[in-house]
N, C-alpha and C. Protein backbone atom coordinates (compact mmCIF):
# COMPACT_ATOMS: atom_id res chain seq x y z
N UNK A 1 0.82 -1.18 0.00
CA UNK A 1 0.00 0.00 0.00
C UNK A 1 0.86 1.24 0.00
N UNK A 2 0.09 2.22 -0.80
CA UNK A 2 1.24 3.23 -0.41
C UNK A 2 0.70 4.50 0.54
N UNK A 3 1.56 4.50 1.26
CA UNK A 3 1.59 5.83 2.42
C UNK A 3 1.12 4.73 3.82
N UNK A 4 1.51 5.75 4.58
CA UNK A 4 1.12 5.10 6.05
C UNK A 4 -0.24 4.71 6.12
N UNK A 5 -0.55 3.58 6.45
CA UNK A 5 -1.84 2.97 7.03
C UNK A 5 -2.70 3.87 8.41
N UNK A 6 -3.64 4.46 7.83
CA UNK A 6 -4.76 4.83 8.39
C UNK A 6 -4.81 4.63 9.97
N UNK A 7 -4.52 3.31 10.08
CA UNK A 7 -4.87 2.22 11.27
C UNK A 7 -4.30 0.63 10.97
N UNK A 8 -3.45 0.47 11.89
CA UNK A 8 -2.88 -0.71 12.06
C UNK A 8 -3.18 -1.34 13.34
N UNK A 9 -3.54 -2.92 13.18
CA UNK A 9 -3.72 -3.21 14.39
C UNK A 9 -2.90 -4.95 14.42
N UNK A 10 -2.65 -4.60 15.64
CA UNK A 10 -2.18 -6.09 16.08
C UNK A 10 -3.25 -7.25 16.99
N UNK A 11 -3.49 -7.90 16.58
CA UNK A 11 -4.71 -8.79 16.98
C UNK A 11 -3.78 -9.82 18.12
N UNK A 12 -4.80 -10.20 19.29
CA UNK A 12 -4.31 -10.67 19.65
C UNK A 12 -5.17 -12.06 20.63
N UNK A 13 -5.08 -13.27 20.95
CA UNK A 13 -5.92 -14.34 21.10
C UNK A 13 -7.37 -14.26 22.19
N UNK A 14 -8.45 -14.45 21.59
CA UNK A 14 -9.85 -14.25 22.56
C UNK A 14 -10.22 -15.76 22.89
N UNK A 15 -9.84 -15.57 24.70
CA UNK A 15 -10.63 -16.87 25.11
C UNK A 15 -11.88 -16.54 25.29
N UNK A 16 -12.34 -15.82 25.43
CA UNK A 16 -14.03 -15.80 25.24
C UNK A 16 -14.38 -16.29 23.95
N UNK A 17 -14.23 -16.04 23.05
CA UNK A 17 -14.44 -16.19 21.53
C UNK A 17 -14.18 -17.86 21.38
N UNK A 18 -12.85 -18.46 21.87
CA UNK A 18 -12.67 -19.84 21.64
C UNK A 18 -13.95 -20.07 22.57
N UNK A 19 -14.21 -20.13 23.53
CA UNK A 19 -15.27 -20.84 24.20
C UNK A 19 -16.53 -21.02 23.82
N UNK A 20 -16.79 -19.09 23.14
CA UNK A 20 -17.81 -19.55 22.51
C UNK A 20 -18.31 -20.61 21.14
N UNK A 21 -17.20 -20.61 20.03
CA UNK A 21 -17.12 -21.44 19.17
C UNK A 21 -17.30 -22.51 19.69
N UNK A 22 -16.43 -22.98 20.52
CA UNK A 22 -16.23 -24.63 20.88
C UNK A 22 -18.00 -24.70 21.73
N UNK A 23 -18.87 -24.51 22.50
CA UNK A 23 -20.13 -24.45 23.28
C UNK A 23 -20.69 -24.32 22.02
N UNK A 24 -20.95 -23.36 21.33
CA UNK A 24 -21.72 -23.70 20.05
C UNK A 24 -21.62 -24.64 19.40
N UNK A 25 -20.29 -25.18 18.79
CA UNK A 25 -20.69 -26.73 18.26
C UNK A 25 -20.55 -28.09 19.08
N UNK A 26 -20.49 -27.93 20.60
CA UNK A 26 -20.91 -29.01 21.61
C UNK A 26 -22.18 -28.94 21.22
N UNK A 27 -22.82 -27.77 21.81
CA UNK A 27 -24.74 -27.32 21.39
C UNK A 27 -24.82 -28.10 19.68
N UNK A 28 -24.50 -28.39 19.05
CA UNK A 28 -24.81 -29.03 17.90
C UNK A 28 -24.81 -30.44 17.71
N UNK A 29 -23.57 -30.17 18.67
CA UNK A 29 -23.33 -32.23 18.70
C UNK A 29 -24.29 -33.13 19.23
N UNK A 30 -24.85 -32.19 20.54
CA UNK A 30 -25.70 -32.73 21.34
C UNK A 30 -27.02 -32.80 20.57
N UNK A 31 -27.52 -31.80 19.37
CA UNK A 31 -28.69 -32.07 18.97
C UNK A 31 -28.17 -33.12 18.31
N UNK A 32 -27.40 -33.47 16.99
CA UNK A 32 -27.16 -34.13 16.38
C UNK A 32 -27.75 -35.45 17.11
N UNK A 33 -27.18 -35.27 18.36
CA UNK A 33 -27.10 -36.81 19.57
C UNK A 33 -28.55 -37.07 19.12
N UNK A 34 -29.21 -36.28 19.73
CA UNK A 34 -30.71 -35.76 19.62
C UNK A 34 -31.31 -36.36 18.18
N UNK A 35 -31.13 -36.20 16.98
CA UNK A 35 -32.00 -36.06 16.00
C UNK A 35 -31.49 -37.85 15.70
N UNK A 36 -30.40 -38.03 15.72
CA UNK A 36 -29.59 -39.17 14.83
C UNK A 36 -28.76 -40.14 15.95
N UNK A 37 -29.74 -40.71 16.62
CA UNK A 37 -28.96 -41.62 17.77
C UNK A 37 -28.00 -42.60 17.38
N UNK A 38 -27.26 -43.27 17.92
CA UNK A 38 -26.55 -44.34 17.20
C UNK A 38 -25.49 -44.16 17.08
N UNK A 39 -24.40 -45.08 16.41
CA UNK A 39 -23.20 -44.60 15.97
C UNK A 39 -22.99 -43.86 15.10
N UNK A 40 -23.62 -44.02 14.08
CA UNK A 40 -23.64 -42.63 12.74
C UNK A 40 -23.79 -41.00 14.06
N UNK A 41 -24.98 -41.37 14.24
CA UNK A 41 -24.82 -39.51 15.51
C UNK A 41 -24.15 -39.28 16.24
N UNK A 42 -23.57 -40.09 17.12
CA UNK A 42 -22.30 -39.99 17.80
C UNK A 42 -20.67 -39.74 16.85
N UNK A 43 -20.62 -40.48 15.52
CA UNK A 43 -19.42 -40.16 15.18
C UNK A 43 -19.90 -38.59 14.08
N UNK A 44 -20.96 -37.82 13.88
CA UNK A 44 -21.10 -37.02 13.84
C UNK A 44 -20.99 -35.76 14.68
N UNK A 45 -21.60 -36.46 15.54
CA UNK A 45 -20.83 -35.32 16.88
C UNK A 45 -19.38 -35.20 17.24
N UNK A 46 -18.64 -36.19 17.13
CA UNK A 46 -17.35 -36.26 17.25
C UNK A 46 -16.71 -35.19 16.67
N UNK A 47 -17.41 -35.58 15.28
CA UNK A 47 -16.59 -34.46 14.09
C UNK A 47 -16.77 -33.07 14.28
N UNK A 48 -18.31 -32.51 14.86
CA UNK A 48 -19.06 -31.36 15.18
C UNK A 48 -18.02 -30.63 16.40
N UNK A 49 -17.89 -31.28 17.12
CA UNK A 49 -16.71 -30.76 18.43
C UNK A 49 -15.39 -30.89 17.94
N UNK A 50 -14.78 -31.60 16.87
CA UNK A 50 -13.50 -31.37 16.75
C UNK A 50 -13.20 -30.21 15.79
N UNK A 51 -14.54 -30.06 14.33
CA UNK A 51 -14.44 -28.78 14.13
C UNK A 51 -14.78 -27.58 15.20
N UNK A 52 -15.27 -27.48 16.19
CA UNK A 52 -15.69 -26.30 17.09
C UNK A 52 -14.08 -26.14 17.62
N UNK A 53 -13.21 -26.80 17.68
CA UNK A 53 -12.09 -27.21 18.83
C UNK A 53 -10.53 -26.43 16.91
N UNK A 54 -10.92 -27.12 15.98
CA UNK A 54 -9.82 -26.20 14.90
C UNK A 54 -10.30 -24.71 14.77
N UNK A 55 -11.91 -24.56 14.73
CA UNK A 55 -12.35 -22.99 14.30
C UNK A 55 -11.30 -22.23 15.41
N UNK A 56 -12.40 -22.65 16.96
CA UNK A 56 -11.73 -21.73 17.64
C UNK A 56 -10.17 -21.71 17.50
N UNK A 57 -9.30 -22.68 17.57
CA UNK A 57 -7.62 -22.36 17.11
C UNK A 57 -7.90 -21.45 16.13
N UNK A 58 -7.98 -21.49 14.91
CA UNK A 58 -7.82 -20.54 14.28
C UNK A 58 -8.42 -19.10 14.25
N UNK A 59 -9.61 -19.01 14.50
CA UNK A 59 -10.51 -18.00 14.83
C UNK A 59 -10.55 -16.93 15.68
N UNK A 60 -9.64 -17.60 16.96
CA UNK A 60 -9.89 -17.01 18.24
C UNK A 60 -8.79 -17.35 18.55
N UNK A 61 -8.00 -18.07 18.82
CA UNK A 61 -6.94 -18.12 19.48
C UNK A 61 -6.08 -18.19 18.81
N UNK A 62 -5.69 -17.59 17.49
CA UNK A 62 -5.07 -17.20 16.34
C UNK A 62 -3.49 -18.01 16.67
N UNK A 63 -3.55 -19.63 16.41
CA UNK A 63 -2.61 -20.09 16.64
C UNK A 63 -2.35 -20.91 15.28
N UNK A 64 -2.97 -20.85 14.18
CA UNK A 64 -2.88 -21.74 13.09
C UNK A 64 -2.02 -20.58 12.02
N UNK A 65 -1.43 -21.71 11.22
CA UNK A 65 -0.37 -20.77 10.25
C UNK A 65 -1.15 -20.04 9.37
N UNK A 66 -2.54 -19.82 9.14
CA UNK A 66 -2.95 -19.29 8.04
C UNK A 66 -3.97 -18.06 8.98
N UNK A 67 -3.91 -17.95 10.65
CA UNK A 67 -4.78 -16.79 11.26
C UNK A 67 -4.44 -15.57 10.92
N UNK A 68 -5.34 -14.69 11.39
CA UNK A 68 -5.30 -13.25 11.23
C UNK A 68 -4.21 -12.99 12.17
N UNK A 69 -3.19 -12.18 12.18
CA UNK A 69 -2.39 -11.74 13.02
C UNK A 69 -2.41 -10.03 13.10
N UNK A 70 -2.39 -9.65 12.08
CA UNK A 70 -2.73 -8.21 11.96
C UNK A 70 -3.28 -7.33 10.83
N UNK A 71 -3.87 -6.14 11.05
CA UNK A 71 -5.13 -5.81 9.62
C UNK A 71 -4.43 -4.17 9.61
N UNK A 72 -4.09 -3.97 8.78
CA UNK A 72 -3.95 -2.74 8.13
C UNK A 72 -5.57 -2.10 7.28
N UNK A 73 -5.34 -0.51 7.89
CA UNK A 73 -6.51 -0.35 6.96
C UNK A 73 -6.57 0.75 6.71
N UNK A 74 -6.66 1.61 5.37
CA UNK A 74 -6.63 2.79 5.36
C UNK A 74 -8.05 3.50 4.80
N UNK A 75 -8.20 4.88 4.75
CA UNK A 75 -9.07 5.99 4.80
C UNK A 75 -9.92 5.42 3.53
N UNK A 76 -8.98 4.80 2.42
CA UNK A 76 -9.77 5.24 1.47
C UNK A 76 -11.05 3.43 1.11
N UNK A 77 -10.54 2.48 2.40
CA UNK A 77 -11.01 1.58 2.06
C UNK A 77 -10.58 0.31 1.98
N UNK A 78 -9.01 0.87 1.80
CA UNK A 78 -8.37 -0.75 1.08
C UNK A 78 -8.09 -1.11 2.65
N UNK A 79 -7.29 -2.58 2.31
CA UNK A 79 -6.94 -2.98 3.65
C UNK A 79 -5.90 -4.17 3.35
N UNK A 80 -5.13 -4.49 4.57
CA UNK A 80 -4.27 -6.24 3.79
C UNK A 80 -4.19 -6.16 5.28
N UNK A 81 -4.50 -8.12 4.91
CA UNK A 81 -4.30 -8.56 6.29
C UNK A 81 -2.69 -9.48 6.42
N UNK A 82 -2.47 -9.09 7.65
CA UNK A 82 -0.82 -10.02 7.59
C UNK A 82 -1.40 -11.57 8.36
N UNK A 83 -0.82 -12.73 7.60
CA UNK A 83 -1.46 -13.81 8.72
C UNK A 83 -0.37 -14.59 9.46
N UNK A 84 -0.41 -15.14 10.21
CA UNK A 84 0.63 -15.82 10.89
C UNK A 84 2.14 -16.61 10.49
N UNK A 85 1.67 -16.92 8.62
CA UNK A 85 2.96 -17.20 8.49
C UNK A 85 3.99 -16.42 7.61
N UNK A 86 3.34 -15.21 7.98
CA UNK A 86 4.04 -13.83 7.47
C UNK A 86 3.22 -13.56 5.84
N UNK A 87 2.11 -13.61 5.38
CA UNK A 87 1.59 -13.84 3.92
C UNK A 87 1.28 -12.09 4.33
N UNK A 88 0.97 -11.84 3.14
CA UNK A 88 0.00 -10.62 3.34
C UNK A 88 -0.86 -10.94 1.98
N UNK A 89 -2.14 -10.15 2.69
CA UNK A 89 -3.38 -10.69 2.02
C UNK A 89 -3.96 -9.15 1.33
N UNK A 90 -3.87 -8.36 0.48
CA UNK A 90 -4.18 -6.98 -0.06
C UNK A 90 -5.86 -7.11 -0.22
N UNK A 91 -6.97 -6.41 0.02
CA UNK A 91 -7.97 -6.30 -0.22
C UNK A 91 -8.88 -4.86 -0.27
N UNK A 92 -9.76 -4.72 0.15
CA UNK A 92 -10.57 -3.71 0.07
C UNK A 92 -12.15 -4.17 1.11
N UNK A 93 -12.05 -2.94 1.67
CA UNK A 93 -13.59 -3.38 2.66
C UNK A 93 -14.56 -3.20 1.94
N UNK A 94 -15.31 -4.33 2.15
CA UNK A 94 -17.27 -3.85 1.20
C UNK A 94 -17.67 -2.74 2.66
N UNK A 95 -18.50 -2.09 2.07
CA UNK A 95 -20.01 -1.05 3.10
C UNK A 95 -20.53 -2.01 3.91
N UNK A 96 -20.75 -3.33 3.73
CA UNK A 96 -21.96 -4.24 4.76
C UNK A 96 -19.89 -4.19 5.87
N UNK A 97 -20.75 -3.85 6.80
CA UNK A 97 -19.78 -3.64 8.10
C UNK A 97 -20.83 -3.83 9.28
N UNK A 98 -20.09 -4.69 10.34
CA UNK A 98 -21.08 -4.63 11.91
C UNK A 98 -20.10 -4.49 12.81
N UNK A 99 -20.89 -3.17 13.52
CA UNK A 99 -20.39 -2.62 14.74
C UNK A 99 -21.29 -2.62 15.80
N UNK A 100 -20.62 -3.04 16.45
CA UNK A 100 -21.43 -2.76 18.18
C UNK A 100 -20.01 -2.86 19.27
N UNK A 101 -20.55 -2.98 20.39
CA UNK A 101 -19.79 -2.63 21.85
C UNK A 101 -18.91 -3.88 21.93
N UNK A 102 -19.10 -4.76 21.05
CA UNK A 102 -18.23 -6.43 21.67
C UNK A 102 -17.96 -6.73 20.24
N UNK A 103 -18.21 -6.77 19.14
CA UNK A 103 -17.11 -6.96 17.89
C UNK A 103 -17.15 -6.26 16.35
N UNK A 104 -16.57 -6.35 16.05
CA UNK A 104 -16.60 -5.70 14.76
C UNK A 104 -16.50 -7.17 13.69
N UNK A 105 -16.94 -6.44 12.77
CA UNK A 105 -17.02 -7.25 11.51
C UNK A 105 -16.73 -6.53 10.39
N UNK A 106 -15.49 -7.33 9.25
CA UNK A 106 -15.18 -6.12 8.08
C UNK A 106 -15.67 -7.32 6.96
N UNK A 107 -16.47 -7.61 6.15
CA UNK A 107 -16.27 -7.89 4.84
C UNK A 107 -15.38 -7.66 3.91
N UNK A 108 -14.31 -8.38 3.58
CA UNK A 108 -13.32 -7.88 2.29
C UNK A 108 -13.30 -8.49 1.17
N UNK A 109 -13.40 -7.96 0.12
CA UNK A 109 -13.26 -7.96 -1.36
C UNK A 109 -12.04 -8.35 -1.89
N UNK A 110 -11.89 -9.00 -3.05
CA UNK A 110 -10.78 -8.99 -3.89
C UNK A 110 -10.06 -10.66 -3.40
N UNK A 111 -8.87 -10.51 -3.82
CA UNK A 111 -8.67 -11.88 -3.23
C UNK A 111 -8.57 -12.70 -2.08
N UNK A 112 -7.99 -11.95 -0.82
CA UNK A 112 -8.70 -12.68 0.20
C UNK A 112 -10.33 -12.98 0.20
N UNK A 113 -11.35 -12.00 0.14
CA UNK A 113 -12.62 -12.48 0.26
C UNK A 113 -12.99 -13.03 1.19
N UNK A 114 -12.71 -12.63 2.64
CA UNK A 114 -13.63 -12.97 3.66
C UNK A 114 -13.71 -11.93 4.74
N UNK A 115 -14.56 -12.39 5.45
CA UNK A 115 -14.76 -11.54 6.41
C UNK A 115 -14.24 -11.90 8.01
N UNK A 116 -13.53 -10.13 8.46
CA UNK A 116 -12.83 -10.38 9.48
C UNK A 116 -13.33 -10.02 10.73
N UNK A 117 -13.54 -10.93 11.75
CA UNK A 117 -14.57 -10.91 13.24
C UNK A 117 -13.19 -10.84 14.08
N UNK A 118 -13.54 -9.24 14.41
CA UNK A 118 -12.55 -8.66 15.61
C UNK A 118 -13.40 -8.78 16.89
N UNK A 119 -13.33 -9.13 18.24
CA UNK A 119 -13.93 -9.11 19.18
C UNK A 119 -13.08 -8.27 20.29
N UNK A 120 -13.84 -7.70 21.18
CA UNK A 120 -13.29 -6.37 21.70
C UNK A 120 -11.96 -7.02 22.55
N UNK A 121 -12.13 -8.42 23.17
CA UNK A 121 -10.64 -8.55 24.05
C UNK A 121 -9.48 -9.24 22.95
N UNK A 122 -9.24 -9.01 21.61
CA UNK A 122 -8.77 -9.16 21.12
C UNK A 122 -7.64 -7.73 20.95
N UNK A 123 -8.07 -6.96 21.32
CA UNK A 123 -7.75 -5.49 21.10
C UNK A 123 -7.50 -4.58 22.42
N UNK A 124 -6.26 -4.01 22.79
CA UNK A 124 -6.91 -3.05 23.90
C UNK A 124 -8.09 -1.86 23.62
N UNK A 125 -8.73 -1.46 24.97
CA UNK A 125 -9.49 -0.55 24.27
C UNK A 125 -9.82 0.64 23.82
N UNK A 126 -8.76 1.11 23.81
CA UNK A 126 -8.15 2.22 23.16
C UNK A 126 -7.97 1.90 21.65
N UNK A 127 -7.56 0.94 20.76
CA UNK A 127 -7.48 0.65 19.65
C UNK A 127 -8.93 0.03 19.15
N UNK A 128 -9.68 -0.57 20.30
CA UNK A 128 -11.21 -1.24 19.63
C UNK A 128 -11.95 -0.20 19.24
N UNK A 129 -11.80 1.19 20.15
CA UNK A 129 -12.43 2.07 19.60
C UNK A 129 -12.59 2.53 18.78
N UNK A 130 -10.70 3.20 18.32
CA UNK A 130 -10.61 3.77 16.78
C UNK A 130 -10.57 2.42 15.74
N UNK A 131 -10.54 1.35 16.14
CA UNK A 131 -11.29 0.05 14.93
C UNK A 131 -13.10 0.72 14.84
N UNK A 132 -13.79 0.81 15.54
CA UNK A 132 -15.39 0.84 15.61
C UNK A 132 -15.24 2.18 15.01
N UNK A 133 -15.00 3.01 15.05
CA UNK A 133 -14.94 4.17 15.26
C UNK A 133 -14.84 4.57 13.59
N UNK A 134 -13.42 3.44 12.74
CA UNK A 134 -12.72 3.50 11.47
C UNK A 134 -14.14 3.03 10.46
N UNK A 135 -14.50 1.52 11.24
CA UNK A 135 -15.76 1.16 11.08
C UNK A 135 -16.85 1.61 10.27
N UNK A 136 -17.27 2.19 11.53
CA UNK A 136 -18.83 3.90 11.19
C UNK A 136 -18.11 4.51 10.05
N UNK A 137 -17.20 4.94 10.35
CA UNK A 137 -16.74 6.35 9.44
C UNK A 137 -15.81 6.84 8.26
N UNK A 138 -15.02 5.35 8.27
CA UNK A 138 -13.54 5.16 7.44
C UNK A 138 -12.45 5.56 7.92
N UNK A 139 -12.80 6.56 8.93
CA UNK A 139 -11.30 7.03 9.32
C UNK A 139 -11.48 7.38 10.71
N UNK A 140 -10.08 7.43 11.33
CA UNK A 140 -9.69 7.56 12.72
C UNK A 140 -9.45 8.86 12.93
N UNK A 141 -10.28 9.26 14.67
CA UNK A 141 -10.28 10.81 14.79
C UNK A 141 -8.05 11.57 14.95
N UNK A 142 -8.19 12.01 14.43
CA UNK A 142 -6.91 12.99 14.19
C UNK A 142 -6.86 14.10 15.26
N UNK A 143 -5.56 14.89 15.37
CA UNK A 143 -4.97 15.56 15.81
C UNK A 143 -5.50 16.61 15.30
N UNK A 144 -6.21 17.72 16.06
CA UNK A 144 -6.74 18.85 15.34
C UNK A 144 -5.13 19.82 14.52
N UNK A 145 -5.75 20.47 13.71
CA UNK A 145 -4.66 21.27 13.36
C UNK A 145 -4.04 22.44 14.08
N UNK A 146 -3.22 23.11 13.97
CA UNK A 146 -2.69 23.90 15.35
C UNK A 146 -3.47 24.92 14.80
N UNK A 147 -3.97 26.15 15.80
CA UNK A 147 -4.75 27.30 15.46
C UNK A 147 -4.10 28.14 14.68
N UNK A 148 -4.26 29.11 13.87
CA UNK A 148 -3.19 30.21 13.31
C UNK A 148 -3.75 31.40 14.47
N UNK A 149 -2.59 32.12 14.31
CA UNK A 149 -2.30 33.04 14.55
C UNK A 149 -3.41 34.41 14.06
N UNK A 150 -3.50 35.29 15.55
CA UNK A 150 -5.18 35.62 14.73
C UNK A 150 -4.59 37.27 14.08
């Protein structure tokens, strides 16, 4: 990209986030248990909790070689994500964006093509802000200019 990045952030691992992944697809396994008794539903559930158990690694506890490690993003839109085994990923944010008080969500375009779920203890909160903040508005509040001289 050229010129300084807007906003850079360093991401960093949410055990809330792993827990919740992994409880959500226990909660699945168990219906599964539920709908499809037997060995077929049980070795379905197996699989249901061992994917809940790779998402969260990768998702949330950003320990897999291909996680988000850090998101560059500037004013005018674009963005590249760096992932854990040093790749960088160049893209652009779509408008469908979700903000609230506990995570953000960026849709990206181009060749990465997915969308990136920041959750607030991933971030101190001083940086979750100007993320939410970049979010709403595209850009991060600035340094007023010095007054002139009257």
């Amino acid at each position: 990209m050229n010129g300084k990045p807007a906003l850079r952030l360093e991401l960093g691992a949410s055990r809330g986030l792993a827990r919740a992944l992994v409880l959500a697809h226990v909660a699945a396994a168990v219906c599964m248990l539920a709908v499809l008794p037997g060995a077929t539903g049980a070795g379905l559930a197996t699989l249901l909790v061992a994917l809940g158990c790779v998402t969260a690694r990768d998702r949330a506890l950003l320990r897999a070689r291909r996680s988000l490690r850090a998101l560059e993003l500037q004013a005018d839109g674009r963005a590249i994500l760096e992932l854990a085994d040093g790749s960088l990923l160049p893209g652009s944010v779509a408008a469908r964006r979700n903000v609230n008080q506990w995570w953000v969500t960026l849709a990206l375009q181009g060749a990465p093509h997915r969308t990136v779920l920041v959750v607030r203890d991933m971030l101190p909160a001083a940086e979750f802000r100007r993320l939410r903040i970049w979010a709403l508005w595209g850009r991060v509040p600035g340094v007023a200019a010095p007054q002139l001289p009257a």
